[in-house]
N, C-alpha and C. Protein backbone atom coordinates (compact mmCIF):
# COMPACT_ATOMS: atom_id res chain seq x y z
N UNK A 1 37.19 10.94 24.26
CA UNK A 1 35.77 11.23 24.28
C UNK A 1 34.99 9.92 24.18
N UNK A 2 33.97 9.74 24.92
CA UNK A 2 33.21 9.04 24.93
C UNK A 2 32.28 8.46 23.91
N UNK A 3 32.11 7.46 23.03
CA UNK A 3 31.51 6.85 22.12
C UNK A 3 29.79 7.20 22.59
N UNK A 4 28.87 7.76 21.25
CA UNK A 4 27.79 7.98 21.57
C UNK A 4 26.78 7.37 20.53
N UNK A 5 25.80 7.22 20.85
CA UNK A 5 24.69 6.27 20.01
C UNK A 5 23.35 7.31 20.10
N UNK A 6 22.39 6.49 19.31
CA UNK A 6 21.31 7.23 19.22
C UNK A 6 20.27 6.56 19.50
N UNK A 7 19.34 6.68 20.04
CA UNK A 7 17.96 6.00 20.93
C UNK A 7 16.97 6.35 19.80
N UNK A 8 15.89 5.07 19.78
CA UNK A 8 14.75 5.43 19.39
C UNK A 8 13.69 4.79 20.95
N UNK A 9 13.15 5.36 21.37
CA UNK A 9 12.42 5.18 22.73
C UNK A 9 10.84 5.32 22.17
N UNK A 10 10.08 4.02 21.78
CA UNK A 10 8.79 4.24 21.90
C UNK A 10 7.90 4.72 22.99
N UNK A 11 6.43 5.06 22.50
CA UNK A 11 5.99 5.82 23.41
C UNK A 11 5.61 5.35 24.68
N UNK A 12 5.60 3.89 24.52
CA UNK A 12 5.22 3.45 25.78
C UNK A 12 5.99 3.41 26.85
N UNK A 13 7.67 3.46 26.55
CA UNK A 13 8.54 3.34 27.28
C UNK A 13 8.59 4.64 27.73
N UNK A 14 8.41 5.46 27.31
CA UNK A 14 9.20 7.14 27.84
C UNK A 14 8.54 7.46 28.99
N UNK A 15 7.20 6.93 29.76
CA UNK A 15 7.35 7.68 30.89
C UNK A 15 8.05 7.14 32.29
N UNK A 16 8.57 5.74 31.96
CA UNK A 16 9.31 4.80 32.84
C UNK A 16 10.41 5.21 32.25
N UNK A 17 10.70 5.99 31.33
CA UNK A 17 12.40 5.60 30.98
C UNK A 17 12.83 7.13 32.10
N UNK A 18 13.47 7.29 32.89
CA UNK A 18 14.19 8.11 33.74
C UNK A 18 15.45 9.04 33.19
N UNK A 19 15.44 9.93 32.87
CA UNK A 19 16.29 10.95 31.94
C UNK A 19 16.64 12.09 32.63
N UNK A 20 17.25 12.13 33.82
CA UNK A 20 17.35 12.87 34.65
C UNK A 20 19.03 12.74 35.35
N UNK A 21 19.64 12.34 34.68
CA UNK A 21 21.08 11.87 35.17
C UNK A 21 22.04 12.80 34.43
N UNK A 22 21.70 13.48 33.46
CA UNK A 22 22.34 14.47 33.05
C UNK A 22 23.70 14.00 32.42
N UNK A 23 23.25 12.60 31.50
CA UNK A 23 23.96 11.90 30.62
C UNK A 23 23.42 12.03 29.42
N UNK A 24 21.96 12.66 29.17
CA UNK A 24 21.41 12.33 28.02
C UNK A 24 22.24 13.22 26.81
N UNK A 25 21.78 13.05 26.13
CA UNK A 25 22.14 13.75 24.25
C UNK A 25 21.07 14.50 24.23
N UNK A 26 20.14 15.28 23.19
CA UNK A 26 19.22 15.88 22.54
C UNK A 26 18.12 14.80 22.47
N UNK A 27 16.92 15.50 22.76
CA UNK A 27 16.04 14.75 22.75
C UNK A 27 14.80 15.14 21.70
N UNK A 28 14.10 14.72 20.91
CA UNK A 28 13.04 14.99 20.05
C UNK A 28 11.86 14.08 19.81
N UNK A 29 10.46 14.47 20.32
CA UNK A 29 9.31 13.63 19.67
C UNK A 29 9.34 13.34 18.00
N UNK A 30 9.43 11.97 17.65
CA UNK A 30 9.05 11.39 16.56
C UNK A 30 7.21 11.37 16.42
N UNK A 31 6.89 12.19 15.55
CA UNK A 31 5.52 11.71 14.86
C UNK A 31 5.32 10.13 15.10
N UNK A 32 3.90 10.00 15.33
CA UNK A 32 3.69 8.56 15.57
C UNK A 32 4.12 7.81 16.82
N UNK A 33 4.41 8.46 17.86
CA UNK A 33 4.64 8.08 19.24
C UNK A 33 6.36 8.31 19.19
N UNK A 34 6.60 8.49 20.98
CA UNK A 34 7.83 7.83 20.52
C UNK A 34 9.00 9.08 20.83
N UNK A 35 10.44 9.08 21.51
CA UNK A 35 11.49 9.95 21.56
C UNK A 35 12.84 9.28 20.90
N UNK A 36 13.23 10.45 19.94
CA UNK A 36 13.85 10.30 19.10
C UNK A 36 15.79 11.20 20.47
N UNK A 37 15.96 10.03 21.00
CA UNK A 37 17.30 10.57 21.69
C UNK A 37 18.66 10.48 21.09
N UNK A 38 19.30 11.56 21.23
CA UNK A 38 20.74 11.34 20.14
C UNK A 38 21.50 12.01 20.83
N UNK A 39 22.45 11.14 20.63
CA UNK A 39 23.71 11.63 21.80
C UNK A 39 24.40 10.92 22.94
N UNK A 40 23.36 9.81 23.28
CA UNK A 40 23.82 9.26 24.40
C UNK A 40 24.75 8.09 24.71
N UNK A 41 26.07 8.74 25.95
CA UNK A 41 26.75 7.47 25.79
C UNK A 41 26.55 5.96 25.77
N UNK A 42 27.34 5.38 25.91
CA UNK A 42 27.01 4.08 25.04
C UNK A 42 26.72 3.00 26.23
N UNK A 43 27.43 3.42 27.70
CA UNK A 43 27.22 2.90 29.13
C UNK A 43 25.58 3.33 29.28
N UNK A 44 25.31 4.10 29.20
CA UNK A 44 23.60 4.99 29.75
C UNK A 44 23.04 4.28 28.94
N UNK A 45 23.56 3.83 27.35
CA UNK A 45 22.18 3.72 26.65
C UNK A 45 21.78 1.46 26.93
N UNK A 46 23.19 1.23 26.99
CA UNK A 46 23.12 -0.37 27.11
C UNK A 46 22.44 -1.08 28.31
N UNK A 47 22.04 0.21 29.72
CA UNK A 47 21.65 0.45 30.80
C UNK A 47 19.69 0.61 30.42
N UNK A 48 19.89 0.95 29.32
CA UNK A 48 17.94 1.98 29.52
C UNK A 48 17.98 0.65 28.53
N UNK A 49 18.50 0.26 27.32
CA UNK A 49 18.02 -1.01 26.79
C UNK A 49 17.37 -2.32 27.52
N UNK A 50 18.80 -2.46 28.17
CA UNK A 50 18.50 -3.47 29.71
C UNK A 50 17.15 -3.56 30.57
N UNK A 51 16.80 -2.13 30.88
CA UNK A 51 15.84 -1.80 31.49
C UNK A 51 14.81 -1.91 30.36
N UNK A 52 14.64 -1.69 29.27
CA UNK A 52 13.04 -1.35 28.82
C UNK A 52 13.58 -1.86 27.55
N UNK A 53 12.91 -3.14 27.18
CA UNK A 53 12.85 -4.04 25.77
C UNK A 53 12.53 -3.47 24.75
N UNK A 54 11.69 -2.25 24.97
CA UNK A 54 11.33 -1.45 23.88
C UNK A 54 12.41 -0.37 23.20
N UNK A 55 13.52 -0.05 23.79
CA UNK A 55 14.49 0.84 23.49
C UNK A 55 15.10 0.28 22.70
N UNK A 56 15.68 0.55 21.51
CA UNK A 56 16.92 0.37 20.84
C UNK A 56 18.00 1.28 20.07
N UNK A 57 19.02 0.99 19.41
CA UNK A 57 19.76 2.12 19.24
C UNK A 57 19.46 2.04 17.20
N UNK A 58 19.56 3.00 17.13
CA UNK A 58 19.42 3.31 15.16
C UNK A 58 20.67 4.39 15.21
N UNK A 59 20.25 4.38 13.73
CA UNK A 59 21.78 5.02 12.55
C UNK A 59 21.44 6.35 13.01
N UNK A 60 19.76 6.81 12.50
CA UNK A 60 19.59 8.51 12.16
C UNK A 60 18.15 8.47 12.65
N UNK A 61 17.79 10.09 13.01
CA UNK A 61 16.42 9.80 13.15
C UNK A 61 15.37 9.22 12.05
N UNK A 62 13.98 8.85 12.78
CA UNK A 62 13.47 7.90 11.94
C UNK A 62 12.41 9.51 11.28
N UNK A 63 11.94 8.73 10.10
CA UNK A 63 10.94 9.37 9.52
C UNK A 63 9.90 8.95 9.27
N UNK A 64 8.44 9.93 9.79
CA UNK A 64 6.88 9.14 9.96
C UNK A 64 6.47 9.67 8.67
N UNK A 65 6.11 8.57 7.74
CA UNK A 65 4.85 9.09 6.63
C UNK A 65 3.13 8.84 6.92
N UNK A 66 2.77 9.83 7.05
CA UNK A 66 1.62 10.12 7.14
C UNK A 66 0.65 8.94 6.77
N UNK A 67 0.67 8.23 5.64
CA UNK A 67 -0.24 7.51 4.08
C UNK A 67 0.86 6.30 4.74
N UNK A 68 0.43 5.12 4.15
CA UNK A 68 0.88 3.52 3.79
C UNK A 68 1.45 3.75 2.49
N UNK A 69 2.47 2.73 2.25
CA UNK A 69 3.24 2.83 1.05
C UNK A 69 2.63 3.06 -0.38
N UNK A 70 0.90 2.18 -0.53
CA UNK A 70 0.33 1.78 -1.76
C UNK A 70 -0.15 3.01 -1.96
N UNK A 71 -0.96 3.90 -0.74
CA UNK A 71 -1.51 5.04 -1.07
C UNK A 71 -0.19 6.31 -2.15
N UNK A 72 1.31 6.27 -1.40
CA UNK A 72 1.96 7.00 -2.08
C UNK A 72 2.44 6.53 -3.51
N UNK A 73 2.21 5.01 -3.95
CA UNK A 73 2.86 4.51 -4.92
C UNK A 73 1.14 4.59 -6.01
N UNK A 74 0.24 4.69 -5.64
CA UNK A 74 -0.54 5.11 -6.66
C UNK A 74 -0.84 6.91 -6.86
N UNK A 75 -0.86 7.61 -5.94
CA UNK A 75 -0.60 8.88 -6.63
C UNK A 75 0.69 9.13 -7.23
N UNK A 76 1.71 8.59 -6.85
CA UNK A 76 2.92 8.82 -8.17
C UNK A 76 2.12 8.42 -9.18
N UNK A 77 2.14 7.45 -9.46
CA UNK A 77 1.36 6.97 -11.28
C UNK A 77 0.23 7.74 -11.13
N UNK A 78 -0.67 8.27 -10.73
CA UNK A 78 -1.79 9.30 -10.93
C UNK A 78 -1.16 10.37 -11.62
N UNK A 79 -0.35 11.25 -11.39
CA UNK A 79 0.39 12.09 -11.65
C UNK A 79 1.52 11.90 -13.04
N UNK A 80 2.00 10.89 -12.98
CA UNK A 80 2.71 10.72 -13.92
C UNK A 80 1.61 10.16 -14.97
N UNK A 81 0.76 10.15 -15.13
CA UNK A 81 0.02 9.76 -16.02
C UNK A 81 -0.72 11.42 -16.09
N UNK A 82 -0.95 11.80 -15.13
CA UNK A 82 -1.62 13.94 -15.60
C UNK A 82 -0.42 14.30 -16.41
N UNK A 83 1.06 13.85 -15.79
CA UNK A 83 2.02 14.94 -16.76
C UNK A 83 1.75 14.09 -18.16
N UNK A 84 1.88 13.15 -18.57
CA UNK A 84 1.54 12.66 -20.05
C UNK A 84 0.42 13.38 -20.65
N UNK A 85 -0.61 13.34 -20.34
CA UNK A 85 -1.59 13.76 -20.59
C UNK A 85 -1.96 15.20 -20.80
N UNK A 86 -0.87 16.11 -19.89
CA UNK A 86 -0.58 17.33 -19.74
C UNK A 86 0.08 17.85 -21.12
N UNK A 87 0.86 17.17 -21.72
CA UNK A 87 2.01 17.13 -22.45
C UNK A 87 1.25 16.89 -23.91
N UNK A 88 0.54 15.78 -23.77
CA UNK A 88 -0.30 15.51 -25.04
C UNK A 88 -1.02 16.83 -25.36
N UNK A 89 -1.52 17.22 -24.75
CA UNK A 89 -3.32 18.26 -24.77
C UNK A 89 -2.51 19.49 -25.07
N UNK A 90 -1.50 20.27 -24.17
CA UNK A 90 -0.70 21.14 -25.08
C UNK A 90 0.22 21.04 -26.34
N UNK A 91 0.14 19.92 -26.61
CA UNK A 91 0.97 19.84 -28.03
C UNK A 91 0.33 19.89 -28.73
N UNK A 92 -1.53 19.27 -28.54
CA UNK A 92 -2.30 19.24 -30.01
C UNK A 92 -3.85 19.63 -30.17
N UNK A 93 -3.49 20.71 -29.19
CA UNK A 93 -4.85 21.69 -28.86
C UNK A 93 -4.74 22.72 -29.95
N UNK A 94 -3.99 23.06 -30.39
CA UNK A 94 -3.77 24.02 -31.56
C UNK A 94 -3.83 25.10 -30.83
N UNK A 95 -3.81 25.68 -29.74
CA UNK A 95 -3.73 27.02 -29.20
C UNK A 95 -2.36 27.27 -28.82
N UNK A 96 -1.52 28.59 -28.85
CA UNK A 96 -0.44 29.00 -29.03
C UNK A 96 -0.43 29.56 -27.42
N UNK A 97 0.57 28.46 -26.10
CA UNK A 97 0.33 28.81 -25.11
C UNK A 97 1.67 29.19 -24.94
N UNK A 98 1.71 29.77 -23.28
CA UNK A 98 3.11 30.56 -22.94
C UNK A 98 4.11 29.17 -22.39
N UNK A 99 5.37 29.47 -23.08
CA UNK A 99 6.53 28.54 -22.57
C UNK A 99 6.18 28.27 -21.28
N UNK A 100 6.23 29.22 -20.49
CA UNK A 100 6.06 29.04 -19.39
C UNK A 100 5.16 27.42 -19.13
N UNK A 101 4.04 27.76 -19.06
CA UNK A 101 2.76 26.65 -18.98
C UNK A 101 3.39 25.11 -19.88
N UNK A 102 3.87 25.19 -21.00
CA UNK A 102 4.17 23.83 -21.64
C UNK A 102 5.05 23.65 -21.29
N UNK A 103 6.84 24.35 -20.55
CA UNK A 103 7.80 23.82 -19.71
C UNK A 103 7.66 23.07 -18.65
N UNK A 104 6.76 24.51 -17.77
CA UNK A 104 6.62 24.26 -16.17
C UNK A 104 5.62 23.78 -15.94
N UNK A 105 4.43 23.58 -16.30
CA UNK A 105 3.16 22.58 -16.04
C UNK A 105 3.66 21.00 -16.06
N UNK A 106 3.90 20.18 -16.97
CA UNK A 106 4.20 18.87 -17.20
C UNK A 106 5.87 18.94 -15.93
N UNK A 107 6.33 19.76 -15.82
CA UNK A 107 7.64 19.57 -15.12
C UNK A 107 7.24 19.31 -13.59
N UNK A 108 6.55 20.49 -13.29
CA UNK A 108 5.66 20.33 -12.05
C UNK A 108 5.16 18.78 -11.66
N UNK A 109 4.18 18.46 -12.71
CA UNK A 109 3.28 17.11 -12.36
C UNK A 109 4.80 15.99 -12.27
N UNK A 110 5.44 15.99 -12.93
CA UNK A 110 6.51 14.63 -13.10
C UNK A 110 7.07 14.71 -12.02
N UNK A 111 7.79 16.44 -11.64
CA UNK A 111 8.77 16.06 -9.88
C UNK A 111 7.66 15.68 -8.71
N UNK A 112 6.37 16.26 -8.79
CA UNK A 112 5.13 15.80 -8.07
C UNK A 112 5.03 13.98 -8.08
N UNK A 113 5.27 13.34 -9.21
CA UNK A 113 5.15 11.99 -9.24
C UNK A 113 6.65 11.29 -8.84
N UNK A 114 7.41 11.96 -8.86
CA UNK A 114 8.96 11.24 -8.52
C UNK A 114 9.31 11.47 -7.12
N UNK A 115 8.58 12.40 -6.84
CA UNK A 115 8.80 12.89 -5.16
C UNK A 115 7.80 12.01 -4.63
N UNK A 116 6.75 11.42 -4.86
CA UNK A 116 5.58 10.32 -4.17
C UNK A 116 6.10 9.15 -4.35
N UNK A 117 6.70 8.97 -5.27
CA UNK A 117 7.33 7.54 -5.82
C UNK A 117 8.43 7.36 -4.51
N UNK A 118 9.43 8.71 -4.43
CA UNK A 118 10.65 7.84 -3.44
C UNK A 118 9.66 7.90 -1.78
N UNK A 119 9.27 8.75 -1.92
CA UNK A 119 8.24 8.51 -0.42
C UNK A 119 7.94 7.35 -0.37
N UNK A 120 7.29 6.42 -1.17
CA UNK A 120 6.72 5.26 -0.97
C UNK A 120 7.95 4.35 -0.52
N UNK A 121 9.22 4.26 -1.02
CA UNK A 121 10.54 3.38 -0.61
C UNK A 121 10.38 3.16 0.62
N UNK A 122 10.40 1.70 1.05
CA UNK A 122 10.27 1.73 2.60
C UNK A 122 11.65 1.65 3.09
N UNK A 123 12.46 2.64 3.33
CA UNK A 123 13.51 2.46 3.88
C UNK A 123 13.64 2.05 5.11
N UNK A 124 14.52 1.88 6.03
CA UNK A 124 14.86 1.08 7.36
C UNK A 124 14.49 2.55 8.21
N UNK A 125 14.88 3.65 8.04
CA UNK A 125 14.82 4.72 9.07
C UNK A 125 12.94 5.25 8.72
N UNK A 126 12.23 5.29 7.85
CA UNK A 126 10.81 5.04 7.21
C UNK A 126 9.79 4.51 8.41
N UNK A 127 9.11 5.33 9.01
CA UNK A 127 8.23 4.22 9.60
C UNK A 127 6.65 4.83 8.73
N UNK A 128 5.37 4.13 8.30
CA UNK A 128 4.37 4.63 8.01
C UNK A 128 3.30 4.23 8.48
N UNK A 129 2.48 5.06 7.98
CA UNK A 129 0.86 5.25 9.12
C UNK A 129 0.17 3.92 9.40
N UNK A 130 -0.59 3.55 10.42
CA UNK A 130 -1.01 2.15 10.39
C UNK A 130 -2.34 2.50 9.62
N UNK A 131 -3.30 3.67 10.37
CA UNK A 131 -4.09 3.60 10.03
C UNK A 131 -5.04 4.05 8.88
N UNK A 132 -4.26 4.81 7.68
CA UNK A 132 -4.44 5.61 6.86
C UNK A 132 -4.54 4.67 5.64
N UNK A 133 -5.75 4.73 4.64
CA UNK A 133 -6.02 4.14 3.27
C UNK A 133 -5.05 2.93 3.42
């Protein structure tokens, strides 16, 4: 069997890139311009590289974040600073609230701040917004 790779094809390239040879792999629009091709042998793809400077081959598809890194790395600390604060105000409000609310309220805000936090990681497969905050 034939060795296969995976294309990331920006948007400018895809309407010159020719995909009609019935060599390709699976094909998918990436958010933020751009065809996300997987599958293709390794002769076809060293061929469309050749041809269009903009093609290259990656690990996995890529992932578009919406926000720039700083925007997601300050609502984590926004949040992780509500669950503190969350945590304080039910411990010394003197009102007798439901488990529920003093478990799952502060639990909520913290996976809310740990889930914005790894978003912000700029990993290699990561691409984020140019134009956003």
């Amino acid at each position: 069997m034939a060795e296969l790779v995976n294309l990331l094809v920006p948007a400018e390239v895809v309407p010159r890139l020719s995909m009609t040879d019935g060599a390709v792999g699976t094909t998918a629009p990436v958010r933020g311009g751009g065809v996300y091709v997987r599958g293709v042998p390794v002769s076809v793809a060293e061929q469309w590289m050749a041809q269009n400077p903009g093609v290259h081959a990656i690990k996995r598809r890529p992932a578009a974040r919406w926000f720039r890194p700083r925007v997601y790395t300050y609502t984590s600390v926004a949040f992780l600073i509500l669950t503190v604060q969350a945590v304080v105000v039910l411990a010394v409000d003197g009102v007798p609230e439901p488990v529920w609310l003093c478990v799952g309220g502060p639990l909520l805000l913290a996976a809310a701040g740990v889930t914005l936090a790894y978003k912000s990681i700029p990993f290699e497969h990561v691409h984020f917004s140019e134009g956003r905050a």
